[in-house]
N, C-alpha and C. Protein backbone atom coordinates (compact mmCIF):
# COMPACT_ATOMS: atom_id res chain seq x y z
N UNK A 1 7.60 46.24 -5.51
CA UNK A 1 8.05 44.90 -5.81
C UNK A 1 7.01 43.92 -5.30
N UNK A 2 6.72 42.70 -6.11
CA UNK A 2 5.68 41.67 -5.53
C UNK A 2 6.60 41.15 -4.63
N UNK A 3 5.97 40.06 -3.79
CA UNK A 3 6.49 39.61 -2.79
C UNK A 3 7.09 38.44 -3.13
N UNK A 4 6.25 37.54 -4.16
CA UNK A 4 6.78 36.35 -4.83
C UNK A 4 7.91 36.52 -5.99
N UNK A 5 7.87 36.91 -6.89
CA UNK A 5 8.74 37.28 -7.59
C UNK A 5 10.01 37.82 -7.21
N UNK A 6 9.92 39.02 -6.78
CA UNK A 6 10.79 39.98 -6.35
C UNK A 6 10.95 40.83 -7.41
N UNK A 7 10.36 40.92 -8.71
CA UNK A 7 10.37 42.26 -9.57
C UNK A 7 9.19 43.18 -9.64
N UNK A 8 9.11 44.34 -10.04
CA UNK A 8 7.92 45.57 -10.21
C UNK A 8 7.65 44.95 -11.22
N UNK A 9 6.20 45.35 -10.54
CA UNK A 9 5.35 45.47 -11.60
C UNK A 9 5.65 46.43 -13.12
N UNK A 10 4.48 46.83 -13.68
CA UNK A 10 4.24 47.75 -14.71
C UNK A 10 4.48 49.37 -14.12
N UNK A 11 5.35 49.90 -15.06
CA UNK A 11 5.37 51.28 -14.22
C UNK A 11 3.86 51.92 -14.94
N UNK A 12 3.28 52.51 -13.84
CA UNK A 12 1.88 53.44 -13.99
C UNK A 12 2.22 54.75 -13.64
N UNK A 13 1.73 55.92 -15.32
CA UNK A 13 2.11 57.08 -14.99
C UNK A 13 1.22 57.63 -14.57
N UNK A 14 0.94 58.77 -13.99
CA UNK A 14 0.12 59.73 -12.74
C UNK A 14 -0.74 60.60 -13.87
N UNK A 15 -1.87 60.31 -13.28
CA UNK A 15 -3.01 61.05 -14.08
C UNK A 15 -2.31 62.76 -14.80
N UNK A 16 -1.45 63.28 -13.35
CA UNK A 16 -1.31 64.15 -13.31
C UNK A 16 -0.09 64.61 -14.56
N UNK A 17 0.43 63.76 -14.55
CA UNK A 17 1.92 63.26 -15.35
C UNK A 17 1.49 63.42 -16.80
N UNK A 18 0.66 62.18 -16.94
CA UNK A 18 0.18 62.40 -18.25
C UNK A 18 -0.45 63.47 -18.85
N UNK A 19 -1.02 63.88 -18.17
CA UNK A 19 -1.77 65.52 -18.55
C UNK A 19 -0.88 66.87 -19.19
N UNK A 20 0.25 66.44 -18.35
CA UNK A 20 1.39 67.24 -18.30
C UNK A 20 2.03 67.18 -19.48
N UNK A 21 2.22 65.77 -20.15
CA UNK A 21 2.85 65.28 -21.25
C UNK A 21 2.27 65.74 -22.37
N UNK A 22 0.53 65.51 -22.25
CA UNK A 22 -0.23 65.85 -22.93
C UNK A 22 0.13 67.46 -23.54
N UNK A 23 -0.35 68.04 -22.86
CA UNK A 23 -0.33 69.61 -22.43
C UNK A 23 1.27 70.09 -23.28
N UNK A 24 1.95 69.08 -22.83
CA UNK A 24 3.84 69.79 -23.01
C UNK A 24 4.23 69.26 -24.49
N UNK A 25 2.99 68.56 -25.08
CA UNK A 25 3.45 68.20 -26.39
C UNK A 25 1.83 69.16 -27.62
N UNK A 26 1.23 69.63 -27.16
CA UNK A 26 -0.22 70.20 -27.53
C UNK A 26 0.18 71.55 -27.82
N UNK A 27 0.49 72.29 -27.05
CA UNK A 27 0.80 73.55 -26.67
C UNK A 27 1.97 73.97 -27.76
N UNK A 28 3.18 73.40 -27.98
CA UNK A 28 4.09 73.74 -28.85
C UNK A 28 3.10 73.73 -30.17
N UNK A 29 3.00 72.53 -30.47
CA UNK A 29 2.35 72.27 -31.92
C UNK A 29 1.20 73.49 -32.26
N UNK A 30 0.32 73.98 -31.37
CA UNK A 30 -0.42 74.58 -31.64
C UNK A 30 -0.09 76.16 -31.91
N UNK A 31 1.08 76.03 -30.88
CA UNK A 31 2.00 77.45 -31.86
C UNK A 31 2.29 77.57 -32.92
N UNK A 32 3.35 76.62 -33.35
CA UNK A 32 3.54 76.48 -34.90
C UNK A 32 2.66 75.96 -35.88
N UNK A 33 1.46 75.54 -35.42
CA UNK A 33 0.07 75.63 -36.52
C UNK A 33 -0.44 77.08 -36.66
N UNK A 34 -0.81 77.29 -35.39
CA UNK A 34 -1.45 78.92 -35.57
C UNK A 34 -0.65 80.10 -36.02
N UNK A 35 1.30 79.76 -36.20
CA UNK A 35 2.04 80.62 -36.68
C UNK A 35 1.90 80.14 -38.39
N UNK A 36 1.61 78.58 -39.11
CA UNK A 36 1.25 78.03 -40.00
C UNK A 36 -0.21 78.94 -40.88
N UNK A 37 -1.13 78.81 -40.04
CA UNK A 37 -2.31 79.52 -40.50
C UNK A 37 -1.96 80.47 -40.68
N UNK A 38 -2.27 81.75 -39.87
CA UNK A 38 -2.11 82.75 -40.13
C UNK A 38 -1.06 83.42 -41.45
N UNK A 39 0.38 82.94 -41.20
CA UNK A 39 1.31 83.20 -42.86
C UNK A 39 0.05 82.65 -43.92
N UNK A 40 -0.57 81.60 -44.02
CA UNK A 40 -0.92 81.53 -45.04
C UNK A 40 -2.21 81.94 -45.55
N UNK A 41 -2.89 82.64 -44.41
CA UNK A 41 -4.22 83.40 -44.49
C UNK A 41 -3.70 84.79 -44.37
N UNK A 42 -2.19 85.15 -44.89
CA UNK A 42 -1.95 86.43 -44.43
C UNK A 42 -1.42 87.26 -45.91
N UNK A 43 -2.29 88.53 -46.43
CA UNK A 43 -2.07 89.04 -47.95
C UNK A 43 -0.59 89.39 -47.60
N UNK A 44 0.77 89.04 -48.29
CA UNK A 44 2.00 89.93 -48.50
C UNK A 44 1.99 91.26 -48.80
N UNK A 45 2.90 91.73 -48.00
CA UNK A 45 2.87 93.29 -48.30
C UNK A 45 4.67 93.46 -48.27
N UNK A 46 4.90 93.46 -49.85
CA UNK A 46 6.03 93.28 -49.87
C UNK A 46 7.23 94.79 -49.84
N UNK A 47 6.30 95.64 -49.33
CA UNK A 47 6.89 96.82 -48.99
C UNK A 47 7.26 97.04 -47.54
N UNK A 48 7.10 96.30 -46.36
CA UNK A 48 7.31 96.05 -44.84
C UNK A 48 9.25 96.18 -45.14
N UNK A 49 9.41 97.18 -44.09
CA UNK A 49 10.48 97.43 -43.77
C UNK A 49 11.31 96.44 -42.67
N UNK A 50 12.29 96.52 -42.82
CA UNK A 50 13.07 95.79 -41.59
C UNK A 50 13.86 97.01 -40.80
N UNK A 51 13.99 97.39 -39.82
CA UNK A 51 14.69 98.80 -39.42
C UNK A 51 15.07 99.72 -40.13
N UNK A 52 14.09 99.91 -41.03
CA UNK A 52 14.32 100.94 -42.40
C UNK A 52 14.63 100.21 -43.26
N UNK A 53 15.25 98.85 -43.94
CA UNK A 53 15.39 98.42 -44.98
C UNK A 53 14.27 98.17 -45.42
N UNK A 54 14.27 97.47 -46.69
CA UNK A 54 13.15 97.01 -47.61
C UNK A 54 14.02 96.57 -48.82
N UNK A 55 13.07 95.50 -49.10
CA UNK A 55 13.49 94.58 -50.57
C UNK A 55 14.50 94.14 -50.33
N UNK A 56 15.40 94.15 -51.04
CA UNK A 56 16.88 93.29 -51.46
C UNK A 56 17.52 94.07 -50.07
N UNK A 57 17.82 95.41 -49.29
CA UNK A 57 18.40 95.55 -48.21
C UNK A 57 17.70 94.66 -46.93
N UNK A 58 16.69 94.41 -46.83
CA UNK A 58 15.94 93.72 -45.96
C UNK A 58 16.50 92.38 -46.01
N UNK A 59 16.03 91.91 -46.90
CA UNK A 59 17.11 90.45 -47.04
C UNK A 59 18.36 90.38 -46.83
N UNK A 60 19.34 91.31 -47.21
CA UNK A 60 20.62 91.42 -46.67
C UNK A 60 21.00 91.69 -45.50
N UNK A 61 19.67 92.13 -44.48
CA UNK A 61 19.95 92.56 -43.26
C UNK A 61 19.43 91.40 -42.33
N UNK A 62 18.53 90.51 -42.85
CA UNK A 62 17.88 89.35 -41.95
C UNK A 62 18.67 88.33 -42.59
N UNK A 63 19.93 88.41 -43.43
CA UNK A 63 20.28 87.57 -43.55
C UNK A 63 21.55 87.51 -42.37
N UNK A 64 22.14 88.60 -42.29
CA UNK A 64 23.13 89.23 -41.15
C UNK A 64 22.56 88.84 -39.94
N UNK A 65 21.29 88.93 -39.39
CA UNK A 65 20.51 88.70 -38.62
C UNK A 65 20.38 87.40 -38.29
N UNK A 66 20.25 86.70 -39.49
CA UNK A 66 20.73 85.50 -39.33
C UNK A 66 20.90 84.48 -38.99
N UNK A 67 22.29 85.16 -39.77
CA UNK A 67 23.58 84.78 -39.42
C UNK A 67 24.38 84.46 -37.58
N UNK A 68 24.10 85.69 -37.54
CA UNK A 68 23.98 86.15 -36.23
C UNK A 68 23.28 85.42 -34.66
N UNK A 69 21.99 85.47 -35.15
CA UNK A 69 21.15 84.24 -34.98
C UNK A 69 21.90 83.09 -34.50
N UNK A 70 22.10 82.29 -35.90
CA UNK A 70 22.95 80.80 -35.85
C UNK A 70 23.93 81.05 -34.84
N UNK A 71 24.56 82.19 -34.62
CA UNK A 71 26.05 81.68 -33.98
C UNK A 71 25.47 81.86 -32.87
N UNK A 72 24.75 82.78 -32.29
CA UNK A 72 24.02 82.52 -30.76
C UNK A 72 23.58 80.87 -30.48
N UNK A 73 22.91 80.05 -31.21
CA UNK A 73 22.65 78.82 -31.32
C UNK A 73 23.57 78.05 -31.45
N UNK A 74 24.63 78.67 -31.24
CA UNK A 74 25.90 77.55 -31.73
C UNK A 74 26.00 77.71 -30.15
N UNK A 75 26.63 78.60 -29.72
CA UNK A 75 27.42 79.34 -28.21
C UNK A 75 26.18 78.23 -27.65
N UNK A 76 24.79 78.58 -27.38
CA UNK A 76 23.66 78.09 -26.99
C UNK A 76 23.66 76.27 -26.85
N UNK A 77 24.09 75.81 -27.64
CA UNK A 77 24.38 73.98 -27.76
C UNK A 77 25.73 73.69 -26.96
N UNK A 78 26.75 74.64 -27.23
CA UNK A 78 28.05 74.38 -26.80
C UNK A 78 27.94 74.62 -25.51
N UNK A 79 27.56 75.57 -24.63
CA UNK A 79 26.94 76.09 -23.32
C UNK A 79 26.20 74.58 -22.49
N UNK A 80 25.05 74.45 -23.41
CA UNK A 80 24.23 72.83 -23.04
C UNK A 80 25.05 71.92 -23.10
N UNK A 81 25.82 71.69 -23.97
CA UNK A 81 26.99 70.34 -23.78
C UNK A 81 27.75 70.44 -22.45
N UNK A 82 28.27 71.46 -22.25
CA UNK A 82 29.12 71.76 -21.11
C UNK A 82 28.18 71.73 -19.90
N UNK A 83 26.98 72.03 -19.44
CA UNK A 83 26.19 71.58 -18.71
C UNK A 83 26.73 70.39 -18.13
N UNK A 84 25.94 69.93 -19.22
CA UNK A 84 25.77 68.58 -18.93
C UNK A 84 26.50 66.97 -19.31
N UNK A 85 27.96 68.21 -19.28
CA UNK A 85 29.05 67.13 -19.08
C UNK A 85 29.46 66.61 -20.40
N UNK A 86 28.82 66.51 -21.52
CA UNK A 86 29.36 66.52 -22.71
C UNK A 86 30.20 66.79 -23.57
N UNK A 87 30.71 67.90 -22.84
CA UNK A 87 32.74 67.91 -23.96
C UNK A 87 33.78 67.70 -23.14
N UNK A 88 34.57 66.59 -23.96
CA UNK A 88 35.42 66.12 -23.36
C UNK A 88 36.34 66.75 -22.98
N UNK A 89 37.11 66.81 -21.93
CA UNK A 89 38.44 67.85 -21.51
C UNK A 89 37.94 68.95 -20.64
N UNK A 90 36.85 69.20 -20.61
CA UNK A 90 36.33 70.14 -19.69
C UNK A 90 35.82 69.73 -18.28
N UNK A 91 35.84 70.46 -17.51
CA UNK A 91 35.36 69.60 -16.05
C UNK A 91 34.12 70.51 -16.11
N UNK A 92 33.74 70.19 -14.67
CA UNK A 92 32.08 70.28 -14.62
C UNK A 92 32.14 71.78 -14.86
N UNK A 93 30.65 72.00 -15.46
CA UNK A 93 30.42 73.79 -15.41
C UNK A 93 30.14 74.56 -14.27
N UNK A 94 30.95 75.63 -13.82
CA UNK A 94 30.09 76.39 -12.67
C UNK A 94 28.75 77.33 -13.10
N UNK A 95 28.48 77.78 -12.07
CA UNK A 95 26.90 77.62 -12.21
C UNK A 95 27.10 79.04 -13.23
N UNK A 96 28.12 79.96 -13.08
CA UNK A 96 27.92 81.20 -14.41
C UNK A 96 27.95 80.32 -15.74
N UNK A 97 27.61 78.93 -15.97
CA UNK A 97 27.70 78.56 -17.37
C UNK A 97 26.11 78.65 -17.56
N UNK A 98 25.25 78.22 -16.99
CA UNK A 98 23.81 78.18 -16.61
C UNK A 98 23.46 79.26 -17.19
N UNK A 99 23.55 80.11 -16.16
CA UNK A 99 22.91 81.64 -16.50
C UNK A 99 23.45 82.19 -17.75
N UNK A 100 24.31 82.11 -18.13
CA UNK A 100 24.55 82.33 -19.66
C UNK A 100 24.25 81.74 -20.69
N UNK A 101 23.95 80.65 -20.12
CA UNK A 101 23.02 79.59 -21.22
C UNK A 101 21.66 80.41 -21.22
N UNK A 102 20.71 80.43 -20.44
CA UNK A 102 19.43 81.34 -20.00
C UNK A 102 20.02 82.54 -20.84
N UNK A 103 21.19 83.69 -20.82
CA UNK A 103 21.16 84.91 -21.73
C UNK A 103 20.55 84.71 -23.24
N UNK A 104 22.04 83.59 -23.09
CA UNK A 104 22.20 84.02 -24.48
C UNK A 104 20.99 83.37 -25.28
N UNK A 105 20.21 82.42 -24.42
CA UNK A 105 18.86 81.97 -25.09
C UNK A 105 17.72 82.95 -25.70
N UNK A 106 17.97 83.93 -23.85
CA UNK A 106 17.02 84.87 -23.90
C UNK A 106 16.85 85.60 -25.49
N UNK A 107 18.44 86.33 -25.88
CA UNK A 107 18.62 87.02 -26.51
C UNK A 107 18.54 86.53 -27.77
N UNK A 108 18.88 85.38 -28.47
CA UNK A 108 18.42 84.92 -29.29
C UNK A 108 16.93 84.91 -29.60
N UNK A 109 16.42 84.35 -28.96
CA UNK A 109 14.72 84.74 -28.94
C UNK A 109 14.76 85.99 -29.44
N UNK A 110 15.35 87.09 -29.00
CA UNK A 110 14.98 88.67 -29.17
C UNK A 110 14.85 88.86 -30.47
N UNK A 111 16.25 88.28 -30.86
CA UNK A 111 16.65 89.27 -31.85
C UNK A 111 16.01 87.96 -33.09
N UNK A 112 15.10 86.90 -32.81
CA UNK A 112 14.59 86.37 -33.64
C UNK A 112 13.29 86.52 -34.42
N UNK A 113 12.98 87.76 -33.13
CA UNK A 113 11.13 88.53 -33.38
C UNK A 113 11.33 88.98 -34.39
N UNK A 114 12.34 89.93 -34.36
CA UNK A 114 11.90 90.90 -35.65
C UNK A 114 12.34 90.16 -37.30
N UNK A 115 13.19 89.55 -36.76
CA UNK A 115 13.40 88.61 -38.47
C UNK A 115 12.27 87.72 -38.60
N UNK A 116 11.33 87.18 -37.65
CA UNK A 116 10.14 86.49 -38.41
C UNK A 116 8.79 87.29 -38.51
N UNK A 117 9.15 88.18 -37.41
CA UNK A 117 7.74 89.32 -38.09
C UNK A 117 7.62 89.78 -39.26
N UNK A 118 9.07 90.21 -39.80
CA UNK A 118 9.14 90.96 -41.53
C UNK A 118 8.80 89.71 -42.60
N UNK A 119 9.31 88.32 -42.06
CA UNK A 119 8.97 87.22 -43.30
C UNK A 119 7.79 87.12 -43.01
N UNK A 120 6.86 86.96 -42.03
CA UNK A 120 5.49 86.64 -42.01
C UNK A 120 4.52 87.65 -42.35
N UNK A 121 4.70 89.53 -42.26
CA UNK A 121 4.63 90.31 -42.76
C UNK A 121 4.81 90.37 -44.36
N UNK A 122 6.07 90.32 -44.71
CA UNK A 122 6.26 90.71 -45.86
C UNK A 122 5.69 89.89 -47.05
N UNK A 123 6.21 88.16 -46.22
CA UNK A 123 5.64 87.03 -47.60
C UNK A 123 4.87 86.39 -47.18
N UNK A 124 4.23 86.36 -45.50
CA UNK A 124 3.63 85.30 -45.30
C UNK A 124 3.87 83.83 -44.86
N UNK A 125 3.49 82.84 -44.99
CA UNK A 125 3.76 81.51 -45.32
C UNK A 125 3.63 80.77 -46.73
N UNK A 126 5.12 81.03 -47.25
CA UNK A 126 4.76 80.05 -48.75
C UNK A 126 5.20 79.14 -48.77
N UNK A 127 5.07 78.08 -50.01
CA UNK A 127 5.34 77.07 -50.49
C UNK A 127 6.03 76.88 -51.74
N UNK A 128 6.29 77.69 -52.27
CA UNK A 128 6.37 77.91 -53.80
C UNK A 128 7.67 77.30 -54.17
N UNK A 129 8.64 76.88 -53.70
CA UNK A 129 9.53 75.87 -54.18
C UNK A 129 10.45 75.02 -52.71
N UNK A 130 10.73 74.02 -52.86
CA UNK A 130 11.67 73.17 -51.64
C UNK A 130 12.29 74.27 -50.57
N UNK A 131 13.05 75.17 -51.30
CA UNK A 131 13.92 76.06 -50.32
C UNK A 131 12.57 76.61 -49.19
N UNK A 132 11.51 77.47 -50.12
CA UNK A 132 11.14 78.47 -49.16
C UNK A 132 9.76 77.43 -48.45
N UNK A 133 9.82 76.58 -48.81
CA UNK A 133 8.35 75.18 -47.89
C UNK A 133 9.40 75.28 -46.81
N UNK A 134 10.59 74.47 -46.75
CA UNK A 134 11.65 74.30 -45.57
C UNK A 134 11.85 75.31 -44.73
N UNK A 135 12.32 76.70 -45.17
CA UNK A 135 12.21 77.54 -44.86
C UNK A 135 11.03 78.08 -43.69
N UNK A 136 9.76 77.89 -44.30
CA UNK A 136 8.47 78.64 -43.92
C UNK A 136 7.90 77.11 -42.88
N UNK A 137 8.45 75.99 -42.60
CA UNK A 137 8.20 74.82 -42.17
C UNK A 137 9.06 75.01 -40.55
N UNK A 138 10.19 75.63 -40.65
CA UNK A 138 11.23 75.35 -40.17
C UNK A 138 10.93 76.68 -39.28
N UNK A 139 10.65 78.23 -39.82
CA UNK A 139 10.55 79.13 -39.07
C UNK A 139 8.93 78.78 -38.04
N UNK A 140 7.86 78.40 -38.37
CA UNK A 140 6.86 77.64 -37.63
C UNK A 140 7.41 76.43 -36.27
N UNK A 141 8.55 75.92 -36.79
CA UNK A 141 8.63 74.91 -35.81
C UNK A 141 9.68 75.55 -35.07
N UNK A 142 10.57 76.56 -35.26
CA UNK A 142 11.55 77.30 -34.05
C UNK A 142 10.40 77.67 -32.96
N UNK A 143 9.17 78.08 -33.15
CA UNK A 143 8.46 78.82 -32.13
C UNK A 143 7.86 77.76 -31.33
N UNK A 144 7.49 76.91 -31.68
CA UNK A 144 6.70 75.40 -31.16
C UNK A 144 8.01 75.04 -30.51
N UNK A 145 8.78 75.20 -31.02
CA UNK A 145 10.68 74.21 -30.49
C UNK A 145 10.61 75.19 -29.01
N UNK A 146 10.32 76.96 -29.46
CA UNK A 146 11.12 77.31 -28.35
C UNK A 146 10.21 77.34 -26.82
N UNK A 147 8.81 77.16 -27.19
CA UNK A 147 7.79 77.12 -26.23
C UNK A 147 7.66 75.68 -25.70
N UNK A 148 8.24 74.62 -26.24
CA UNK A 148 8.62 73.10 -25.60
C UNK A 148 9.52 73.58 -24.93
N UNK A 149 10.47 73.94 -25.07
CA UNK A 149 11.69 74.40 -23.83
C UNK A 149 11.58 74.61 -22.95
N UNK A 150 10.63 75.87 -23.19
CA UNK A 150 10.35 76.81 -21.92
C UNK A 150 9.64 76.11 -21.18
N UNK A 151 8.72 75.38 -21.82
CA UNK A 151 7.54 74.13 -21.01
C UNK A 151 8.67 73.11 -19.78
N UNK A 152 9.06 72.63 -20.58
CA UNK A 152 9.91 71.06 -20.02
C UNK A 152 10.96 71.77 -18.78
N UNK A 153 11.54 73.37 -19.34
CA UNK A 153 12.52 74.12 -18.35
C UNK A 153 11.69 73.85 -17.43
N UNK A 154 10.26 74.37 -17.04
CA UNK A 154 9.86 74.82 -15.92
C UNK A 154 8.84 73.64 -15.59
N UNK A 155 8.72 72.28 -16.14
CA UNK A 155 7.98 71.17 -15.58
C UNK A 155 8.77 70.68 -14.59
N UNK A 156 8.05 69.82 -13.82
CA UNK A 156 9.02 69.04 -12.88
C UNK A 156 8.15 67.67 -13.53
N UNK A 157 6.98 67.53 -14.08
CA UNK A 157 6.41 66.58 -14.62
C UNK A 157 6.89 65.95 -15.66
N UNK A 158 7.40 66.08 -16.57
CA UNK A 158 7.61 65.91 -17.73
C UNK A 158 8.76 65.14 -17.81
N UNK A 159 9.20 64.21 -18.60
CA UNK A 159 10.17 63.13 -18.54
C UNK A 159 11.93 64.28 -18.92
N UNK A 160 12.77 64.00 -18.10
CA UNK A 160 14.08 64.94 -18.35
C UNK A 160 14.91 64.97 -20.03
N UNK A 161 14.30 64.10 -20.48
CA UNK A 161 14.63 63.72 -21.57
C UNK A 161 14.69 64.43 -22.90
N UNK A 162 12.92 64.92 -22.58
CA UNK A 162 12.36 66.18 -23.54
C UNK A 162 13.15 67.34 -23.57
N UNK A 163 14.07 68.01 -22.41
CA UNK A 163 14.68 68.83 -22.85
C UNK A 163 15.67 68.46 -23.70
N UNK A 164 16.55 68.05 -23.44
CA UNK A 164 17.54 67.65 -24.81
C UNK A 164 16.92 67.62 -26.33
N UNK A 165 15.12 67.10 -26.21
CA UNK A 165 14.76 66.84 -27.62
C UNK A 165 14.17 68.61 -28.15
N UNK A 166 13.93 69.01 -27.18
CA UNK A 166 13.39 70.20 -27.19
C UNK A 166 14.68 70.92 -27.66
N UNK A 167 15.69 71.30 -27.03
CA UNK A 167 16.77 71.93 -27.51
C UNK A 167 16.98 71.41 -28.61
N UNK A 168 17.17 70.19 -29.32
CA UNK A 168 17.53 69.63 -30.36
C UNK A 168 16.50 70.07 -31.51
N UNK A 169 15.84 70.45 -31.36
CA UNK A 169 14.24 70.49 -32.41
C UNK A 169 14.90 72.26 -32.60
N UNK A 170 14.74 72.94 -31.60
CA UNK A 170 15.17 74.55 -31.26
C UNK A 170 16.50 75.02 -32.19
N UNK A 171 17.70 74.17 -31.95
CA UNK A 171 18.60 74.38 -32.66
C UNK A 171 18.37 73.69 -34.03
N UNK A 172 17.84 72.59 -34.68
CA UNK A 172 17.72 72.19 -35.95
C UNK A 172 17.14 73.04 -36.40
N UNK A 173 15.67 74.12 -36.24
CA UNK A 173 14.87 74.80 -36.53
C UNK A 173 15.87 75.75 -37.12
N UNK A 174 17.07 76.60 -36.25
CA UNK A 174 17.30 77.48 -36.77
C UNK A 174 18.30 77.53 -37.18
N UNK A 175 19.22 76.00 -37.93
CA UNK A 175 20.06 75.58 -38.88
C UNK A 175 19.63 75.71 -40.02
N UNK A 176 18.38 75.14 -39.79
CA UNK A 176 17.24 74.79 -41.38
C UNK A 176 16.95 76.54 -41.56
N UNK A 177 16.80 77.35 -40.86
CA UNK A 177 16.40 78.83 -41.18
C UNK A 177 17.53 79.62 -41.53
N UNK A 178 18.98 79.77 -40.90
CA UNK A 178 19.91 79.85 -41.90
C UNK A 178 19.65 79.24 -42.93
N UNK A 179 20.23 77.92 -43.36
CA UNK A 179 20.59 77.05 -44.33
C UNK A 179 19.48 77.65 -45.91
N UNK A 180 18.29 77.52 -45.20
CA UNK A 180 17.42 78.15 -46.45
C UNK A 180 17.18 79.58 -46.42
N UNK A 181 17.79 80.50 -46.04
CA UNK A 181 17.45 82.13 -46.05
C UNK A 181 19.06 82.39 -45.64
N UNK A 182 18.96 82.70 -44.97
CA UNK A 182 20.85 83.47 -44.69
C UNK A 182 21.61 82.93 -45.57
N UNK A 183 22.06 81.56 -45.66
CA UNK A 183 23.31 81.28 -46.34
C UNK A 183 22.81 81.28 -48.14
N UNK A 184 21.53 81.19 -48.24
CA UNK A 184 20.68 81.18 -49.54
C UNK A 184 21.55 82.84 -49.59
N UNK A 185 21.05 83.67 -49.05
CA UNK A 185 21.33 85.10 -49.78
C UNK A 185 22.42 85.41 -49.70
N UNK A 186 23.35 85.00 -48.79
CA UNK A 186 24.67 85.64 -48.49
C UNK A 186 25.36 84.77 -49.70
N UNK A 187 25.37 83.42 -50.33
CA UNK A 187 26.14 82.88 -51.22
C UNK A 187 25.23 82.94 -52.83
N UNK A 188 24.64 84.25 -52.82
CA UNK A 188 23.90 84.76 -54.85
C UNK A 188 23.25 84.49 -54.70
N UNK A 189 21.93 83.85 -53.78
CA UNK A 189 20.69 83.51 -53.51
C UNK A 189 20.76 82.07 -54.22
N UNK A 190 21.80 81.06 -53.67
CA UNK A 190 21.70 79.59 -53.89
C UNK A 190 22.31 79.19 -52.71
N UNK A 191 21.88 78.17 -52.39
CA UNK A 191 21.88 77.49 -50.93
C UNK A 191 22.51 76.08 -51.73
N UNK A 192 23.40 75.66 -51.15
CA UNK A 192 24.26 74.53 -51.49
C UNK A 192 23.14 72.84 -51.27
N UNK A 193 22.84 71.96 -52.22
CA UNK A 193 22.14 70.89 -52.57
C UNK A 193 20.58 71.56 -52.67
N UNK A 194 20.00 72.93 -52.19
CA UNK A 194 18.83 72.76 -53.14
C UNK A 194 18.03 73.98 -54.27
């Protein structure tokens, strides 16, 4: 505080701070570019199995997968709300809400490898109509989403804020990856408005 006034000055962020920001916003993006490149410098090999499936069973099985997927991401938001005090009627979380938030994150991640190894395997990164750009846009930015997380989890630098946007980016990613692949195949291979 000045002495005359009595208000602060300009807040000044820390060399160190900014670097951090830098770094915690660089690092995601450059995942989901270099997961960007590669699909699209990558020949399809549309014979890649999914745990023994292939073709039309493969799709029916990463669509299950999912599916599956999404509802971990559901539990995963609902878990974070309750954190942090966000649903009404509930009192505070004990700390087993935490660590199950951390599982079921973990495990989501898991079981998200092998459904984007077979699309980046099998087709690559395309573009070839609205559904599969969104699609192939959306599976690039879950990995950038989920490496901001992990960043901002373990900064003490970084403004508290970013996690919420980070989770928010994490779970939209893999609404938009249902929405254009799972619910696309599970409802005749049409996805409702596109």
């Amino acid at each position: 505080m000045t002495a005359r006034t009595g208000h602060r000055g300009p807040r000044r962020r820390s060399p160190a701070r900014a670097a951090a920001i830098t770094l915690g916003a660089a690092v995601p993006v450059a995942v989901a570019v270099a997961i960007w490149v590669t699909g699209r410098h990558h020949s399809p090999q549309y014979t890649t199995s999914l745990f023994g499936a292939q073709g039309a069973a493969a799709v029916a099985l990463k669509a299950r997968l999912g599916s599956a997927l999404f509802g971990l991401a559901l539990v995963q938001l609902l878990l974070a709300l309750w954190m942090y005090g966000r649903l009404p009627g509930l009192r505070a979380a004990p700390r087993r809400v935490r660590t199950s938030h951390r599982a079921v994150g973990w495990a989501a991640f898991l079981l998200s490898v092998p459904i984007a190894y077979h699309c980046v395997r099998t087709y690559g990164v395309e573009t070839t109509s609205t559904r599969v750009f969104l699609h192939s846009v959306a599976g690039c930015a879950l990995y950038g989403a989920f490496v901001a997380k992990v960043l901002v989890v373990h900064s003490r630098r970084l403004p508290g804020w970013l996690l919420p946007a980070a989770g928010s980016a994490l779970f939209g990613a893999i609404g938009l990856l249902w929405y254009s692949a799972a619910l696309w195949a599970l409802n005749g291979f049409a996805a409702p408005g596109l």
